[in-house]
Every structure is written in C-alpha cells, then in structure tokens.
Protein backbone atom coordinates (compact mmCIF):
# COMPACT_ATOMS: atom_id res chain seq x y z
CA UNK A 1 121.23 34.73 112.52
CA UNK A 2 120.58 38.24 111.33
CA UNK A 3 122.91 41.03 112.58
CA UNK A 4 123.31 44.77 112.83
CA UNK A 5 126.64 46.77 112.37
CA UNK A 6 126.38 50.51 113.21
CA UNK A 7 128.80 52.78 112.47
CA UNK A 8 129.44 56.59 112.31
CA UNK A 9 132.63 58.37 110.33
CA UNK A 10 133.40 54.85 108.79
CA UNK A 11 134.28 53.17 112.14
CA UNK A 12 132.20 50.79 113.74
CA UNK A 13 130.26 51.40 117.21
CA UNK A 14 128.03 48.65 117.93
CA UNK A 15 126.94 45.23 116.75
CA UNK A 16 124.23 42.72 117.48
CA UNK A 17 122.30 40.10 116.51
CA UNK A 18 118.56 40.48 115.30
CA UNK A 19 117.09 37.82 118.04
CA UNK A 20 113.92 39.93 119.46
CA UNK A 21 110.39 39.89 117.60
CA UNK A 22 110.75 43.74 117.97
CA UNK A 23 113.75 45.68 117.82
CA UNK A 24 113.78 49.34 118.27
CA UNK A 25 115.79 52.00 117.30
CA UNK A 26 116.19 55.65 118.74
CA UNK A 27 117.70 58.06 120.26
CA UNK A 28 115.94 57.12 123.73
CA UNK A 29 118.04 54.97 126.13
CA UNK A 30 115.34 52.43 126.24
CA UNK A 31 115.79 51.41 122.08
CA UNK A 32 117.24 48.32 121.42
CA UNK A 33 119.83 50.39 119.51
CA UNK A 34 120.35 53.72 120.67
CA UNK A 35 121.74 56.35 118.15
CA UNK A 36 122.75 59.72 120.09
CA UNK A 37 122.36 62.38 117.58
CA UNK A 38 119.66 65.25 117.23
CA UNK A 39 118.37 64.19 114.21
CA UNK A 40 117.07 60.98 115.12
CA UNK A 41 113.59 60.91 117.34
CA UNK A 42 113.31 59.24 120.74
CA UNK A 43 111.56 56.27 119.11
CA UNK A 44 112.13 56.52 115.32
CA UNK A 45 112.01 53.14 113.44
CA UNK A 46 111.19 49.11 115.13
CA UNK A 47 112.34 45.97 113.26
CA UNK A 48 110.00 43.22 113.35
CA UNK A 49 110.19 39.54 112.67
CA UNK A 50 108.05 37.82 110.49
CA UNK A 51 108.83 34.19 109.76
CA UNK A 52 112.90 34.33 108.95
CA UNK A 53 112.73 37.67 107.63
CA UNK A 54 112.55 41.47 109.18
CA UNK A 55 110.59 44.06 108.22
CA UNK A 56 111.75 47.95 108.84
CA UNK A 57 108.63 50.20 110.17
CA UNK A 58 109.00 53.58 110.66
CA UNK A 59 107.18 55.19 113.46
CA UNK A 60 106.19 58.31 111.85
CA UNK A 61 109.59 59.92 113.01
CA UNK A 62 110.56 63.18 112.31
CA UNK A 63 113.42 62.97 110.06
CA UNK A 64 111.99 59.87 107.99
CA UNK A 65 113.59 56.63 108.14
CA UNK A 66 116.55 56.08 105.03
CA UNK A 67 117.02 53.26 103.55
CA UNK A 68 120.02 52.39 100.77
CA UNK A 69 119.54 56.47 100.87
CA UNK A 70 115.54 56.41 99.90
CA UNK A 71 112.66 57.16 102.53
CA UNK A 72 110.67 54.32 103.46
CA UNK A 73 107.53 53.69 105.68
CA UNK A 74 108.22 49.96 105.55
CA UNK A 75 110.57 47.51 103.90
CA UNK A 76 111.31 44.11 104.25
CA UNK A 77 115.19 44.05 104.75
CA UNK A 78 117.57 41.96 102.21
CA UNK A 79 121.49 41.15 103.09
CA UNK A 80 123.30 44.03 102.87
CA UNK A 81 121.23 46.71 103.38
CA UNK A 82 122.19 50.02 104.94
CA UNK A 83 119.43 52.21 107.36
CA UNK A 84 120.54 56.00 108.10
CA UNK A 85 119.89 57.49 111.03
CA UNK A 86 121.31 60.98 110.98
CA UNK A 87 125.04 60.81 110.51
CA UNK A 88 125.13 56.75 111.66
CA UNK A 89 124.39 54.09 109.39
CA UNK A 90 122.73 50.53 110.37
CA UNK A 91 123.65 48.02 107.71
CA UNK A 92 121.50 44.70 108.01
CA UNK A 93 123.48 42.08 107.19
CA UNK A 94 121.99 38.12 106.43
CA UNK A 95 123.64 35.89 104.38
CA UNK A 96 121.65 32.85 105.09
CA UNK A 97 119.01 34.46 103.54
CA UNK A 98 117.67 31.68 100.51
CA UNK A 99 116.38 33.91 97.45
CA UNK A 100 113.95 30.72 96.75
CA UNK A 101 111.91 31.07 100.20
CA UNK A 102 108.73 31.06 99.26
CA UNK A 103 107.35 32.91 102.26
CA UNK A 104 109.68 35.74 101.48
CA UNK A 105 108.46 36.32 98.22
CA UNK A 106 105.03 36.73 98.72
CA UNK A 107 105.94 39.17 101.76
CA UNK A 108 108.18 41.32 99.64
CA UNK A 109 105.11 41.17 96.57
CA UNK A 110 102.97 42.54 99.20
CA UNK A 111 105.05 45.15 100.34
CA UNK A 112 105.92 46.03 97.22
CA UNK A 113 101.59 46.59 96.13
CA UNK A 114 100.75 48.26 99.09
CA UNK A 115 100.22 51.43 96.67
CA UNK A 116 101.98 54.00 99.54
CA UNK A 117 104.83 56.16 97.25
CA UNK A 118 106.49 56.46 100.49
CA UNK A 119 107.09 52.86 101.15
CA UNK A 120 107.94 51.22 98.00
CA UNK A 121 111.10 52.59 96.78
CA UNK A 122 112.22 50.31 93.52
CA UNK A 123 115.60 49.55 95.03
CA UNK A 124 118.77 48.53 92.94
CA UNK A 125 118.32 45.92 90.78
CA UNK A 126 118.61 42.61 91.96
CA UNK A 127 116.66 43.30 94.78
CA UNK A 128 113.37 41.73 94.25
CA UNK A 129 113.31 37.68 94.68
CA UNK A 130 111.02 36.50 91.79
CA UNK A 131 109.64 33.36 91.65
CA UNK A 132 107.73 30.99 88.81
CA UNK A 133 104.20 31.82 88.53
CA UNK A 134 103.32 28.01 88.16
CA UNK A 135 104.56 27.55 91.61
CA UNK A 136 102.88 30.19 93.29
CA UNK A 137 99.81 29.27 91.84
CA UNK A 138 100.17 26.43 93.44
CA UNK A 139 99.75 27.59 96.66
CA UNK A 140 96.80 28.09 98.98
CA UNK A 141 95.99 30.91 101.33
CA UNK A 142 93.68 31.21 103.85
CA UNK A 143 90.67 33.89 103.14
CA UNK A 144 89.81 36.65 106.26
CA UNK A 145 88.78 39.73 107.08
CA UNK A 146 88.21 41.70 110.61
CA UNK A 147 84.85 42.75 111.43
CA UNK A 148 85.20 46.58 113.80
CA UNK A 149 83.25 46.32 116.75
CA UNK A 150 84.73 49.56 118.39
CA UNK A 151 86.30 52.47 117.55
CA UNK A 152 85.39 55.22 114.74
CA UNK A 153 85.39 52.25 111.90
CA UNK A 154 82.74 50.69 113.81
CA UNK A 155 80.51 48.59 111.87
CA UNK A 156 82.93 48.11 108.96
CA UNK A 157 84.68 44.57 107.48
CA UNK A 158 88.08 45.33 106.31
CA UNK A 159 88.87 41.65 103.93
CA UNK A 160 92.56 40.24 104.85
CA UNK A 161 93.77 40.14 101.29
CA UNK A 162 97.10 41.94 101.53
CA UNK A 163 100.30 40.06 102.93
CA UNK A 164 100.94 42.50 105.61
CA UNK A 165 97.40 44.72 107.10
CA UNK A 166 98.45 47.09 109.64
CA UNK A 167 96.44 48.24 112.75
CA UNK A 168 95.93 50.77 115.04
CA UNK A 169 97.78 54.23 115.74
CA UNK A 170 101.72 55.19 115.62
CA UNK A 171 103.17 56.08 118.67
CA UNK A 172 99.40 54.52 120.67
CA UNK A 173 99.25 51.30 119.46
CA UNK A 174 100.57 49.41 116.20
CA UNK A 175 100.50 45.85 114.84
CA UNK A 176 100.71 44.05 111.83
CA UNK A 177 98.51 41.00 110.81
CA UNK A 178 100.52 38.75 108.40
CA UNK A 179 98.97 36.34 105.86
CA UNK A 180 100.62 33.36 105.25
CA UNK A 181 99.81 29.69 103.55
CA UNK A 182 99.99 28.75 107.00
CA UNK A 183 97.33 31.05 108.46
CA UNK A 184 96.96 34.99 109.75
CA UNK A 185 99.34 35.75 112.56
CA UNK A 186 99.29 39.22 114.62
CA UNK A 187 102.87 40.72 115.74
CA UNK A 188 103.42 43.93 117.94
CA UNK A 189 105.11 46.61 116.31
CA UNK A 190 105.16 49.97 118.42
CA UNK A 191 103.46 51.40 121.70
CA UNK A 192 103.15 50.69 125.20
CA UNK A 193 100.52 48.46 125.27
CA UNK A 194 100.69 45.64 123.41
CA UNK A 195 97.47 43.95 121.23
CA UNK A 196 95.68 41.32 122.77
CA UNK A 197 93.36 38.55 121.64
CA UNK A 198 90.66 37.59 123.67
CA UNK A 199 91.77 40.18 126.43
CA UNK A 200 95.26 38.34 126.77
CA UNK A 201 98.07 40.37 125.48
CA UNK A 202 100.21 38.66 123.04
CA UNK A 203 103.22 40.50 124.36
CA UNK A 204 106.40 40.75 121.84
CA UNK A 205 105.67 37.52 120.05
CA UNK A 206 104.30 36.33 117.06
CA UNK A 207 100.25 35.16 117.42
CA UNK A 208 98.66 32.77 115.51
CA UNK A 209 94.88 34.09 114.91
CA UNK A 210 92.11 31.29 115.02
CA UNK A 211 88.09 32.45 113.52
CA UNK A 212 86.24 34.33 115.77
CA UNK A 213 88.92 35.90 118.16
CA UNK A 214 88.67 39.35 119.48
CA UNK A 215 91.65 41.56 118.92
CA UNK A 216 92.12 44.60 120.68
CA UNK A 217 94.78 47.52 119.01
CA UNK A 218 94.62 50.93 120.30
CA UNK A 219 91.28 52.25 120.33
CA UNK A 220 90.15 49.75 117.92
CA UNK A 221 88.47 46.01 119.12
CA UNK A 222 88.39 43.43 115.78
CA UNK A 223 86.79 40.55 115.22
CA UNK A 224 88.90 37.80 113.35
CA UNK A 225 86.99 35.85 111.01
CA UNK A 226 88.34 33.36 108.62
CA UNK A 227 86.59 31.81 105.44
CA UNK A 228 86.04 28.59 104.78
C-alpha cells in the first residue's frame, strides 16, 4: 500500500498510508494531512485514486503545489516522489508499483498531452514508464463524450478522448472522468458536494459510468453517452 512521510527540518512528523479515494492536504484541521504553516492554503492540494495509482490535483492554491521542486496542476505520483508544502515536504513513497502496468501508462501518456505548461513538468529521467507500441495497439478503448444539458456550455458535446477529462469548478465542485480499456469511471476530487449520477451522489468512490446517465458537477448537468 501507498504511504506518505512528512517531514519538516529533516525530521519526520507524520506518516500514513494512502487508503482513501481522496486524500486532502492543508492547512485546515479537516485535511487528511494537515500542514500548519502560513504558506500553505486551508485546502491546497487532494490525492486521488485511480485504479492502483494516485494522481496529485492542486486546488488552485495560493502558493502552487511543488513537486520534485517544479509547479504542477496535476501529476500522477511515481515511488519516491517528494510534494512541498511551504517548509514541509510529503514524499510519496510505493514500491510495489510495476513499471509494466499497462493502465499506468496510458494514465501518465495522458497526463503528460494534456497541453497545460503548468502541469506537465518533464521530470528526471527515468520517470516516464514506456511501453511497446505493438502492445498498446493492441488494446481497445471505449469511445464517449458528454452531451451539456445545463450550465453556460449548454448545448455543447465535449468527446471523451483524453485519459483523464476534468469537470466542474475548483473550490465548488471538481471531478475527474477516467478512460480506461475497461470503461469511463467518474471520481470526486474537491468540494462539498460531491457529483452524482442519476441524482445519487457517488460519494468518495470510484463510479463506473454506463450510456445515457446524467451526471451532475457543480453548476454543470452531463449527459454520458458511449459509442458503439
């Protein structure tokens, strides 16, 4: 199981184990991992889990989120990396991780495209997983996109084609919708009310998404639809 070492002045404060779908971090008593220092914002970063691996969001804090000492927006974590908050430092630590999972490939390739300067720091080398083109062509993933019924994208499809398609508003409402060979799954990632698909809220857990559902996120209501 994943775990998280914190430490300040090079002696360690507090560890745990990553065992939540969302684990927050901030200098509010009501994180997951509370970091007491002015630099750091009530709510500043969440870490989400997506399959067997976690995924660092930031949540538009003020300071930026650091991580192995470059700002990110979001990352997916690999053993050994460090997260600074102020003067403390998170290190993520997961040796189980296998560097020939396919599902964590395709999530860090997706991360990695999403285009944002901010969130795609190269990292030191070693740190992307690559894997054989002739395998990964031969696998299949499901085609979808989200129809807006409400909101002020009303009327607009948004296609399903990245790995990772975020929705809603920081600090209102946020949640990822994952792609995988599997299917398109919906996870919480921030705000007090959490998504829900056909008006049930999927509370901290991982969704599965089935054609034709209704998604609510924010101020936002979706439409899941799924190609055949």
């Amino acid at each position: 199981m994943a775990k998280l070492v914190l430490s300040s002045g090079g002696s360690i404060l507090y560890q745990c184990f990553v065992d939540k779908e969302r684990l927050s971090v901030g200098r509010a008593s009501h994180n997951h991992v509370v970091i007491d220092d002015p630099a750091v914002s009530e709510q500043h970063a969440v870490i989400i889990s997506v399959g067997n691996d976690h995924i660092l969001q930031n949540l538009q804090s003020v300071n930026a989120t650091l991580l192995n000492g470059s700002r990110v927006v979001r990352q997916i974590l690999q053993h050994g990396d460090v997260m600074q908050f102020g003067a403390f430092y998170l290190r993520y630590l997961n040796p189980k991780i296998a560097d020939s999972d396919l599902d964590r490939t395709v999530l860090i390739s997706g991360l990695q495209k999403r285009g944002d300067a901010a969130q795609h720091p190269s990292g030191p080398p070693g740190h992307q997983v690559r894997m054989p083109a002739a395998r990964l062509a031969n696998i299949r993933f499901p085609k979808g996109r989200v129809r807006v019924i409400t909101g002020s994208r009303a009327g607009h499809t948004i296609t399903l084609d990245r790995v990772v398609a975020t929705f809603g508003k920081p600090g209102k409402g946020l949640a990822v919708v994952a792609r995988r060979p599997q299917g398109y799954f919906i996870t919480h990632v921030e705000g007090r009310r959490h998504p829900r698909v056909n008006r049930q809220s999927i509370g901290a857990e991982t969704h599965p998404l089935r054609n034709g559902d209704v998604i609510d996120v924010a101020d936002e209501s979706l439409e899941f639809l799924l190609d055949s």
